[in-house]
N, C-alpha and C. Protein backbone atom coordinates (compact mmCIF):
# COMPACT_ATOMS: atom_id res chain seq x y z
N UNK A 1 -54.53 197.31 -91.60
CA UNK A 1 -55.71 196.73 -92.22
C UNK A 1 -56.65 197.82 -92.74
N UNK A 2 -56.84 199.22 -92.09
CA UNK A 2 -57.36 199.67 -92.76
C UNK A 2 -57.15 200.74 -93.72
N UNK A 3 -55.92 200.69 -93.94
CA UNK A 3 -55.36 200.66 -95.41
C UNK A 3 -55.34 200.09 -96.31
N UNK A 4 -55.75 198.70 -96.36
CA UNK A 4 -55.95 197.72 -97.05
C UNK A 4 -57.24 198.14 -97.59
N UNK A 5 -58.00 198.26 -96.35
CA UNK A 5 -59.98 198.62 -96.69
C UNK A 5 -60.29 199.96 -97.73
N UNK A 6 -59.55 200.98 -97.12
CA UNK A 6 -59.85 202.10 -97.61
C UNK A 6 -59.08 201.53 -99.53
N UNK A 7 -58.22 200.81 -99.39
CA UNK A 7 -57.80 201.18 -100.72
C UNK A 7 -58.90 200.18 -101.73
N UNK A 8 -59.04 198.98 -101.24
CA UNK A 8 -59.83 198.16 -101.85
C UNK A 8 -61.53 199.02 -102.32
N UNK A 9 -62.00 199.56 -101.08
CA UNK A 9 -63.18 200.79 -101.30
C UNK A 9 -63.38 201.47 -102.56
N UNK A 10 -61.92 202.19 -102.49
CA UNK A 10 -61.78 203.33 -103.33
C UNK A 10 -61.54 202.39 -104.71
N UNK A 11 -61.09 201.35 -105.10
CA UNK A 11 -61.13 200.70 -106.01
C UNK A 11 -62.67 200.41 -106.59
N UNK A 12 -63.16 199.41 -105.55
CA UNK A 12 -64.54 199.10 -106.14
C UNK A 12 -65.25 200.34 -106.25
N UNK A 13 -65.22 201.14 -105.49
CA UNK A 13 -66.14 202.24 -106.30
C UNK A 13 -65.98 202.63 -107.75
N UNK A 14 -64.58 203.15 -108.07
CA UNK A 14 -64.56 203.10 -109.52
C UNK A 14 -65.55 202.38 -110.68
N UNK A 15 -66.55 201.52 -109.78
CA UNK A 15 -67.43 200.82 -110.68
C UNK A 15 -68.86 200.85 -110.51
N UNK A 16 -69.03 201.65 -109.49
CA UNK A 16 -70.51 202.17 -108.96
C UNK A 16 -71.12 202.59 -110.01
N UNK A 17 -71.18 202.65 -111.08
CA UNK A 17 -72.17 203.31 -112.32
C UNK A 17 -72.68 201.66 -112.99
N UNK A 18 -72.10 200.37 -112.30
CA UNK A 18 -72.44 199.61 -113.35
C UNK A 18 -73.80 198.76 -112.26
N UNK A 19 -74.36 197.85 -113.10
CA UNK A 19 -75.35 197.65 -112.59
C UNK A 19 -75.17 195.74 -112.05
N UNK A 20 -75.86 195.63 -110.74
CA UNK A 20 -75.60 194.60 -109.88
C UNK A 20 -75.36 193.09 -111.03
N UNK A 21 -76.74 192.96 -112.01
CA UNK A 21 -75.87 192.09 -113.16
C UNK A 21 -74.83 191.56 -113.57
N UNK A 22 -74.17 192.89 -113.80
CA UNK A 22 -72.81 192.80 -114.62
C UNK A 22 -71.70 192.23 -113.43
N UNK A 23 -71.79 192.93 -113.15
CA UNK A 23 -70.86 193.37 -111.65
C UNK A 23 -71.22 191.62 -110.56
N UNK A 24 -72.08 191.10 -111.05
CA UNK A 24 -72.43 189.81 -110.52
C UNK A 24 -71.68 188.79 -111.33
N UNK A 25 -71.54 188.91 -112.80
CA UNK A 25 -70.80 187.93 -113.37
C UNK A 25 -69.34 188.06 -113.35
N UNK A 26 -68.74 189.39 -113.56
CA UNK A 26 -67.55 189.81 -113.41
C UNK A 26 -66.90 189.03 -111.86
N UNK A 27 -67.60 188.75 -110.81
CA UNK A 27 -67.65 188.45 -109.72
C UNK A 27 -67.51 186.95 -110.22
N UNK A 28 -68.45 186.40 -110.66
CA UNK A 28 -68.07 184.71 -110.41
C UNK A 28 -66.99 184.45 -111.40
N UNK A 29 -66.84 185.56 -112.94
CA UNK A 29 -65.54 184.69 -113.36
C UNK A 29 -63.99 185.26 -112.15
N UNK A 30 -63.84 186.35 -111.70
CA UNK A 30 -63.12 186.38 -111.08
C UNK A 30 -62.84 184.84 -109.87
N UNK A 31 -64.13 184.64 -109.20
CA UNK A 31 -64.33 183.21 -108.03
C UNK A 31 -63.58 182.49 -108.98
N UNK A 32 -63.72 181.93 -110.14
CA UNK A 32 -63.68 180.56 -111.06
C UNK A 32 -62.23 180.90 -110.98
N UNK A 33 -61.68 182.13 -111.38
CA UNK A 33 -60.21 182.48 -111.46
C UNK A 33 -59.51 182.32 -110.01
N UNK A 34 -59.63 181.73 -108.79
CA UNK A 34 -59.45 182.23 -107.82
C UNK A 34 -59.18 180.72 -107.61
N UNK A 35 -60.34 180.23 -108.03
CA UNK A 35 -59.89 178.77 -107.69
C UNK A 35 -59.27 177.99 -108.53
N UNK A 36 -59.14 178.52 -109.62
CA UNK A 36 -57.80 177.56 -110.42
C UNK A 36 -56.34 178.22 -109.93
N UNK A 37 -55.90 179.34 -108.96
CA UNK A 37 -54.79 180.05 -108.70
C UNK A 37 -54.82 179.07 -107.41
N UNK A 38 -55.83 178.57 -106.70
CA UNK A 38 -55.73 178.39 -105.33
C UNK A 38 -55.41 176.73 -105.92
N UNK A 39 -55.81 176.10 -106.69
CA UNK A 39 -55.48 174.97 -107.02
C UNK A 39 -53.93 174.99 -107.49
N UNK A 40 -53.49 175.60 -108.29
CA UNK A 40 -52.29 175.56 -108.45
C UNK A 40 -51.14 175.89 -107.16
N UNK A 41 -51.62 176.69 -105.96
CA UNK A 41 -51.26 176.84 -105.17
C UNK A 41 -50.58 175.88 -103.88
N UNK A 42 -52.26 175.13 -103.64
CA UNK A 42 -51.64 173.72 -103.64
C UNK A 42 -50.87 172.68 -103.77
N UNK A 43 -51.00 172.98 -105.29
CA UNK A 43 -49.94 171.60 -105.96
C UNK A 43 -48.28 172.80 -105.56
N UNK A 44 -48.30 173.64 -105.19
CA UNK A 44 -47.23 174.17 -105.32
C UNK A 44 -46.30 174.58 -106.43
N UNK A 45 -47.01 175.06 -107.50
CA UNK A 45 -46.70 175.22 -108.97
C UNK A 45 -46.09 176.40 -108.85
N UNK A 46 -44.81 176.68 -109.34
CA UNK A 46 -44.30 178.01 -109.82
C UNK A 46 -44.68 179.07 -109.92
N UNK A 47 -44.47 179.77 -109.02
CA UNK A 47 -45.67 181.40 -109.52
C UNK A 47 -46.75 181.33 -108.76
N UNK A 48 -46.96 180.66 -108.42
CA UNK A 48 -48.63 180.37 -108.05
C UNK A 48 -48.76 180.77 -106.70
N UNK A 49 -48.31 181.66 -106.03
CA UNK A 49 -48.21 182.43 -105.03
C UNK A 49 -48.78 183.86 -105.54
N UNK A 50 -47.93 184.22 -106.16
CA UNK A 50 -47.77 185.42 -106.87
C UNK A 50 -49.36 185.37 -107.92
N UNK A 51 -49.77 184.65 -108.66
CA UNK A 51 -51.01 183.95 -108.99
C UNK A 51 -52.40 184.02 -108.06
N UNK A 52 -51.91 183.58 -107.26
CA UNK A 52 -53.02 183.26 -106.25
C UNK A 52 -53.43 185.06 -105.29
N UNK A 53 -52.32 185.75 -105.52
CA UNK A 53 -52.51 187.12 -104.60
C UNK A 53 -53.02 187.65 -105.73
N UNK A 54 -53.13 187.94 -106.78
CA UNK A 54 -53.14 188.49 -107.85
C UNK A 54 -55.04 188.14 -107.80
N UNK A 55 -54.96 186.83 -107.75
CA UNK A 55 -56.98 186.63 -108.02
C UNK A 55 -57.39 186.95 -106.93
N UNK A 56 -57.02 186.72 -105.87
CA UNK A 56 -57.57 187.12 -104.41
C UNK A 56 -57.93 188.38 -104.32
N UNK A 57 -56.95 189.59 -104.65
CA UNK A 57 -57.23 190.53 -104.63
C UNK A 57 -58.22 191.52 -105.67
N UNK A 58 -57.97 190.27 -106.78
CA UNK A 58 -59.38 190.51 -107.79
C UNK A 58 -60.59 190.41 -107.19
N UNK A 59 -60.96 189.13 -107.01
CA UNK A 59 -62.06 188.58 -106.07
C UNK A 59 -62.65 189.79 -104.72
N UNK A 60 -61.68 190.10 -103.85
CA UNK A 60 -61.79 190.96 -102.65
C UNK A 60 -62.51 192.56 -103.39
N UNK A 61 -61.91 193.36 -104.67
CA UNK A 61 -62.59 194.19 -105.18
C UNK A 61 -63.88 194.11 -105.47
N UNK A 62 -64.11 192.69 -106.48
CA UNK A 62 -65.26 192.97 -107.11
C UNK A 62 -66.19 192.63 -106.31
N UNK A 63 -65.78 191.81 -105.20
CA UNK A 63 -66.74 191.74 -104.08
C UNK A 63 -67.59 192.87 -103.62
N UNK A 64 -67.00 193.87 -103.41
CA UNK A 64 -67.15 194.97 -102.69
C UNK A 64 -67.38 196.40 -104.05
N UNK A 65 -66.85 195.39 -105.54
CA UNK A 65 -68.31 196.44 -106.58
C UNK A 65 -69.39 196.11 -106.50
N UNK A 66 -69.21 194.29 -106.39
CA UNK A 66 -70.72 194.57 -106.02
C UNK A 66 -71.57 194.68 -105.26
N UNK A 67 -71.17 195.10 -104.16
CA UNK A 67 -71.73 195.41 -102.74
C UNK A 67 -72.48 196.76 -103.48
N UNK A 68 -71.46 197.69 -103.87
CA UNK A 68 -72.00 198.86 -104.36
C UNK A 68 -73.31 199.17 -105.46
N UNK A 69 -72.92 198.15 -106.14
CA UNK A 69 -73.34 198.28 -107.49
C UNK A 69 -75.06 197.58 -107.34
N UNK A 70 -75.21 196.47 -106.28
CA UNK A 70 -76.17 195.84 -106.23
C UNK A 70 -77.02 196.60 -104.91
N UNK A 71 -76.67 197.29 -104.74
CA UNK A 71 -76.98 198.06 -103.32
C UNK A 71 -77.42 197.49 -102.28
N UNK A 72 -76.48 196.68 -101.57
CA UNK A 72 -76.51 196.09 -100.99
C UNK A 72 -76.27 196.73 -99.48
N UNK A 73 -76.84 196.97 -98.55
CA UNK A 73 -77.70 197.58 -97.77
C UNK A 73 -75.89 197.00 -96.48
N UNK A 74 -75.17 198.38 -95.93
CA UNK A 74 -74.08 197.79 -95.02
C UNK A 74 -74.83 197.03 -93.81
N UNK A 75 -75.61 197.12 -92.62
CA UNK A 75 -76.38 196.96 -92.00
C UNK A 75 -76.68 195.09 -92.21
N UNK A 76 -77.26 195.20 -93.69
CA UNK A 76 -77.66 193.83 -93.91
C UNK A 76 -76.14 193.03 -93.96
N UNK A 77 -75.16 193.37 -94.61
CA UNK A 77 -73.58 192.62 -94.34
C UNK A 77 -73.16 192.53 -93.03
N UNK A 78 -73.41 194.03 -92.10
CA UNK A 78 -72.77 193.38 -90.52
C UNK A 78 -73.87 192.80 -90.27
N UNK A 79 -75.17 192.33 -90.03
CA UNK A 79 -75.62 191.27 -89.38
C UNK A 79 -75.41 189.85 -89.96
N UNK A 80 -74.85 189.55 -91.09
CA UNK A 80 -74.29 188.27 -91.53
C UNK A 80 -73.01 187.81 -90.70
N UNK A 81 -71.98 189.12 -90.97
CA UNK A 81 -70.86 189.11 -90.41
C UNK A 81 -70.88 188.57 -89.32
N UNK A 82 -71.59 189.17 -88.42
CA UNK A 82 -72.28 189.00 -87.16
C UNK A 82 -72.49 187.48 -87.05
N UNK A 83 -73.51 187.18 -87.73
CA UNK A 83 -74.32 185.81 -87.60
C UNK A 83 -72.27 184.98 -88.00
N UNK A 84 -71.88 185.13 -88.70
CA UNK A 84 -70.63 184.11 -88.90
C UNK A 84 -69.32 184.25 -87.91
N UNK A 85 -69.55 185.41 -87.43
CA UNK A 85 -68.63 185.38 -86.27
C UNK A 85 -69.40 184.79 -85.02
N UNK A 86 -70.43 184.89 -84.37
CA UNK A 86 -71.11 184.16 -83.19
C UNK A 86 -70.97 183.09 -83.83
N UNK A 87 -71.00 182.15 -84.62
CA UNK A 87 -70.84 180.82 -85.04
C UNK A 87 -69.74 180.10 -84.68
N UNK A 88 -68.49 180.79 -85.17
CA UNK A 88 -67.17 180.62 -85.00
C UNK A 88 -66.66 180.45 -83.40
N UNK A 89 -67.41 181.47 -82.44
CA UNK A 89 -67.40 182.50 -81.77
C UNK A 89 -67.57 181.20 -80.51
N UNK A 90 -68.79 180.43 -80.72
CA UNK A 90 -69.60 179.67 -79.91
C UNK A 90 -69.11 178.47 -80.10
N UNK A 91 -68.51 177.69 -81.36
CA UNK A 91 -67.76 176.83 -81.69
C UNK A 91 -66.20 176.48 -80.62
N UNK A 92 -65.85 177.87 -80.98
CA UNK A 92 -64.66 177.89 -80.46
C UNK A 92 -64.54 177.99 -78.68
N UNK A 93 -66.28 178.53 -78.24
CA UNK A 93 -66.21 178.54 -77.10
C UNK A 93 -66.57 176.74 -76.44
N UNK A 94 -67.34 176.48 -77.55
CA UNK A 94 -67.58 174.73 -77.20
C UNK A 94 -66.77 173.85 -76.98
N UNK A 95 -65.19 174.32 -78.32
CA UNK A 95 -64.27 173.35 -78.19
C UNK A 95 -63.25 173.54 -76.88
N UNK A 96 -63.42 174.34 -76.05
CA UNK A 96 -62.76 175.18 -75.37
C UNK A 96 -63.13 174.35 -73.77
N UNK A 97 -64.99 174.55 -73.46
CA UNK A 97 -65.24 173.73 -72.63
C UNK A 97 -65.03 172.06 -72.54
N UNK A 98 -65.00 171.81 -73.74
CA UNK A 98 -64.60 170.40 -74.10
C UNK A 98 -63.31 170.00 -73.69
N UNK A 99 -62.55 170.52 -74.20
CA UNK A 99 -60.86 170.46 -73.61
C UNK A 99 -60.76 170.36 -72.38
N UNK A 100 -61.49 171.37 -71.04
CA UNK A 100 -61.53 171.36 -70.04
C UNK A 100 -61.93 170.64 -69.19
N UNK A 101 -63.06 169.64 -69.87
CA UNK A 101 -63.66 168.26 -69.04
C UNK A 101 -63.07 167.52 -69.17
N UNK A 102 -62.12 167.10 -70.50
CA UNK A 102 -61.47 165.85 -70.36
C UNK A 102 -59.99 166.23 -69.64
C-alpha cells in the first residue's frame, strides 16, 4: 500500500504549480467520469472493469492535486480521517454489542 501512496503522491504533485480552482474542476469532471464507469460496472458491461480502474485511479490523483494545489493543511485531513474512522469504529462497536444481547 505504500507503494501505491508514494506513487499516486509523486503523480499529483506533478501539478502543484496549478491553482486550487482548476485543480477543483478537473476533480469533479474526473467524479462525473467515475460514476458513469461505476455505473457501467454494475450493469456488468464489457470492459467496464478495466473502465472503472482507469477513473478510480484518475479520481484518487486528482484528489490528492488537489490536496496540494488548494493547500490543504495534512493535519486538517487526519482529523477528518479520524472523525470517519471513530464513526465506523463505534458503529461497528455498537453492532457488535448488539449481536451479543440477543
Amino acid at each position: 500500500m505504500n507503494s501505491l501512496f508514494n506513487s499516486v503522491l509523486e503523480t499529483a504533485s506533478l501539478f502543484k504549480n496549478c491553482d486550487g480552482y482548476s485543480q477543483s474542476a478537473i476533480l469533479k469532471e474526473e467524479c462525473a467520469e467515475l460514476i458513469v464507469a461505476l455505473s457501467h460496472f454494475d450493469r456488468n458491461r464489457e470492459g467496464s472493469f478495466n473502465e472503472m480502474l482507469e477513473e478510480l485511479t484518475h479520481v484518487l490523483i486528482s484528489c490528492f492535486a488537489f490536496i496540494i494545489c488548494a493547500n490543504i493543511k495534512e493535519e486538517d485531513l487526519i482529523a477528518e480521517v479520524n472523525k470517519k474512522y471513530n464513526k465506523y469504529h463505534f458503529l461497528k462497536s455498537e453492532v457488535k454489542t448488539h449481536e451479543r444481547k440477543n
